[in-house]
N, C-alpha and C. Protein backbone atom coordinates (compact mmCIF):
# COMPACT_ATOMS: atom_id res chain seq x y z
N UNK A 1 0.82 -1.20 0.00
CA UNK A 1 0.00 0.00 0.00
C UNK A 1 0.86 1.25 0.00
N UNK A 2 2.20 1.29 0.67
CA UNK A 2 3.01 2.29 0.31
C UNK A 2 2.53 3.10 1.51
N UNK A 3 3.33 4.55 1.53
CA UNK A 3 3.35 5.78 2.07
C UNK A 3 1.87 5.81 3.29
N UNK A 4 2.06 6.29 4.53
CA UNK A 4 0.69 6.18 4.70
C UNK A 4 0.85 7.50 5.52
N UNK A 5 -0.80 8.21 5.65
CA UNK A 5 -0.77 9.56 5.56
C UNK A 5 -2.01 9.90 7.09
N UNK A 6 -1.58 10.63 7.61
CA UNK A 6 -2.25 10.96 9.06
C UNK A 6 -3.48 12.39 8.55
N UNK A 7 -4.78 11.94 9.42
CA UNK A 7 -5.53 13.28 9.11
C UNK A 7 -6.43 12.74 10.00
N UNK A 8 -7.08 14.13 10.59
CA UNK A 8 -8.04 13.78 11.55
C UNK A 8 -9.63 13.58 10.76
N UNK A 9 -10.34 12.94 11.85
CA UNK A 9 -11.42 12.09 11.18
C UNK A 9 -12.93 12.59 12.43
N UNK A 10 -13.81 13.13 12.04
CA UNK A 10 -15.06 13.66 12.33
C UNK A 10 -15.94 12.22 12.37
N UNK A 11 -16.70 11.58 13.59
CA UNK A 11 -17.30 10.66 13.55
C UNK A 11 -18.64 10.88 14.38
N UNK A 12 -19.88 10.46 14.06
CA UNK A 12 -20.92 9.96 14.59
C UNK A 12 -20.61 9.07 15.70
N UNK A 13 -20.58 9.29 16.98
CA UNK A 13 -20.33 8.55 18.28
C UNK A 13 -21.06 7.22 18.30
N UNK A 14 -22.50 6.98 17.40
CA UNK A 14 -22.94 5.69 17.48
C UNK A 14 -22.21 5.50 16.26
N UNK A 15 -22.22 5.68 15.30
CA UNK A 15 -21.06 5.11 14.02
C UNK A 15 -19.93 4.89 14.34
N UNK A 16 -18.96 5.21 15.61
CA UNK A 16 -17.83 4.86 16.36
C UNK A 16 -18.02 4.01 17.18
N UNK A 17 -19.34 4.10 17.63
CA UNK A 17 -19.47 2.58 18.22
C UNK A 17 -19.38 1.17 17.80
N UNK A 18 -20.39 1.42 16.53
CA UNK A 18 -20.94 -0.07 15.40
C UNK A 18 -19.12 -0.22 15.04
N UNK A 19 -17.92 0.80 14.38
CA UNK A 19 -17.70 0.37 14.12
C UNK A 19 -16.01 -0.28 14.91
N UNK A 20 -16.09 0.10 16.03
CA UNK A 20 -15.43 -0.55 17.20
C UNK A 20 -15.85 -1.70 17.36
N UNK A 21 -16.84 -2.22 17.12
CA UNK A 21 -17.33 -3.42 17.71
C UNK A 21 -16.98 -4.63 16.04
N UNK A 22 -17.64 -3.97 15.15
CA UNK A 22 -16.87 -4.38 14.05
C UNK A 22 -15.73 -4.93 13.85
N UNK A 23 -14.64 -3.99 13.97
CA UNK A 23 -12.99 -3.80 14.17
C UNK A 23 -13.00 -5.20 15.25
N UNK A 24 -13.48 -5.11 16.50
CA UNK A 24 -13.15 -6.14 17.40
C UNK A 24 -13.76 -7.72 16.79
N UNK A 25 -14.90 -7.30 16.53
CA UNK A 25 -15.07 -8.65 15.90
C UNK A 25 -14.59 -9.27 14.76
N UNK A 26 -13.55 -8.63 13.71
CA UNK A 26 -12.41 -9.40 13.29
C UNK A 26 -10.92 -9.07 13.48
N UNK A 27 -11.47 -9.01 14.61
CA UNK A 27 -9.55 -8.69 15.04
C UNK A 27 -8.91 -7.54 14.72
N UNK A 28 -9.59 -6.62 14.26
CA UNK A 28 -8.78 -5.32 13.76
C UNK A 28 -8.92 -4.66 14.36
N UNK A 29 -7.75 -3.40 14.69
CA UNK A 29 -8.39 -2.50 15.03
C UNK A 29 -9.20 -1.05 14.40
N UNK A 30 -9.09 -0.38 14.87
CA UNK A 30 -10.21 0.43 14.38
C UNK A 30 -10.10 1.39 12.83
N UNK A 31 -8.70 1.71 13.60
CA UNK A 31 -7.97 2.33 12.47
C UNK A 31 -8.03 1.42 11.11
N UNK A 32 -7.60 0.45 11.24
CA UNK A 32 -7.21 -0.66 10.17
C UNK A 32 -8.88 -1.38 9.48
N UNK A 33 -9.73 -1.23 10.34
CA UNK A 33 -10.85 -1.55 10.01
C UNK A 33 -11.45 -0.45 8.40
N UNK A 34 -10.97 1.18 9.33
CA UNK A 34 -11.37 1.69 8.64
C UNK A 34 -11.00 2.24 7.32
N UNK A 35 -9.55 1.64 7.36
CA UNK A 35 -8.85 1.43 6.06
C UNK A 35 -9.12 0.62 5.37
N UNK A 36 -9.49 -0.75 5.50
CA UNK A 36 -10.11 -2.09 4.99
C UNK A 36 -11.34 -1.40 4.27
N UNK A 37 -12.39 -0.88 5.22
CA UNK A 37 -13.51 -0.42 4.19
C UNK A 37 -13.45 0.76 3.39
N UNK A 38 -12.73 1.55 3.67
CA UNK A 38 -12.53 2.32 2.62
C UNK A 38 -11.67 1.80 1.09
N UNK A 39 -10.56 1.30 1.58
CA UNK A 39 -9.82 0.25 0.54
C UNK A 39 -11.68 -0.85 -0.34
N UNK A 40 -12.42 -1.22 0.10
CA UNK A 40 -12.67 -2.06 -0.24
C UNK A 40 -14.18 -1.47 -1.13
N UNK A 41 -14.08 -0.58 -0.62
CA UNK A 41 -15.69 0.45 -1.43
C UNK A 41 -14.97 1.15 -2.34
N UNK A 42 -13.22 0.94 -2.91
CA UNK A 42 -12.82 2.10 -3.65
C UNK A 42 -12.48 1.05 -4.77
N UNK A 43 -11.69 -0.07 -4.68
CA UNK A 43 -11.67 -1.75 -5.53
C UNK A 43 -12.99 -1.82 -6.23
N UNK A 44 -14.08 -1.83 -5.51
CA UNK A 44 -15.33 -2.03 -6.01
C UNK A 44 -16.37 -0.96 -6.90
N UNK A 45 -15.75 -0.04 -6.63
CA UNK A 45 -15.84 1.30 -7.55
C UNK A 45 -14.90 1.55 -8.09
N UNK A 46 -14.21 0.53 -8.43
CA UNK A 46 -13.33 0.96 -9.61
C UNK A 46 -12.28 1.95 -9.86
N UNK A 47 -12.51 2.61 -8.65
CA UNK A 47 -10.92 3.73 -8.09
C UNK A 47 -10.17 2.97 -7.50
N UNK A 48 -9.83 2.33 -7.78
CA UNK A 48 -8.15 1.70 -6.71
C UNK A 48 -7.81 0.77 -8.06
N UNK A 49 -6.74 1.19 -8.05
CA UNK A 49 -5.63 -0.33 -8.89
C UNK A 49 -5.39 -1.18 -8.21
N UNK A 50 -5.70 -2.88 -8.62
CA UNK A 50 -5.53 -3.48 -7.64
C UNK A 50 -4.44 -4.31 -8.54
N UNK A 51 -3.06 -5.21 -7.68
CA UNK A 51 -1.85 -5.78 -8.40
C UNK A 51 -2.59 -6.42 -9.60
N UNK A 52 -3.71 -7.12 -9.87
CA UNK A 52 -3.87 -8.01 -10.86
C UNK A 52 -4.35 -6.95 -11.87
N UNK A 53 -4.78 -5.69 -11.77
CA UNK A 53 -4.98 -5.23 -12.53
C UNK A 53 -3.98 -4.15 -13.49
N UNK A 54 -3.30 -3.65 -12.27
CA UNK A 54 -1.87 -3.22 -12.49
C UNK A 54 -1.35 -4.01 -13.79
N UNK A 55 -1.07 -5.47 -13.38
CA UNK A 55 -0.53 -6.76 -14.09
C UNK A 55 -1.17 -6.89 -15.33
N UNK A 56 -2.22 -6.98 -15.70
CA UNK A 56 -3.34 -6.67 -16.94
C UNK A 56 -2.61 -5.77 -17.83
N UNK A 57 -2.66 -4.67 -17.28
CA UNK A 57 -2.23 -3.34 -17.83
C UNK A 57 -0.89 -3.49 -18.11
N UNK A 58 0.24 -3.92 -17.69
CA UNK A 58 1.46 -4.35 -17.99
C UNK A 58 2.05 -5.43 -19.23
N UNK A 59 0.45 -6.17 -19.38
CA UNK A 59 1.01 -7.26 -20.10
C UNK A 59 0.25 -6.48 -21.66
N UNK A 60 -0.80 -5.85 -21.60
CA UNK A 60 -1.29 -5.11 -23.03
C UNK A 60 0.15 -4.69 -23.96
């Protein structure tokens, strides 16, 4: 993932709740949780390069 970048983050106290409990229920923590879903709503929308696609693009 490379370089990683600090910024503060504005949350809904029950949306910090759900997603603490989240985070705990697979082992992550919160931070990392909330990198996972952001990483994973950006793959799926088609903004993120992911290696196999990178790789695609390499072999054209």
């Amino acid at each position: 993932m490379g370089q990683k970048k600090s910024f503060a983050l504005r949350i809904d106290a029950e949306l910090m709740e759900a997603l603490e409990k989240w985070a705990a229920d697979e082992f992550r923590s919160t931070n990392g949780q909330i990198e996972w879903i952001i990483s994973r709503a950006l793959k799926e929308a088609k903004r993120l390069k992911t290696e196999r696609s990178i790789k695609k693009e390499e072999n054209r």
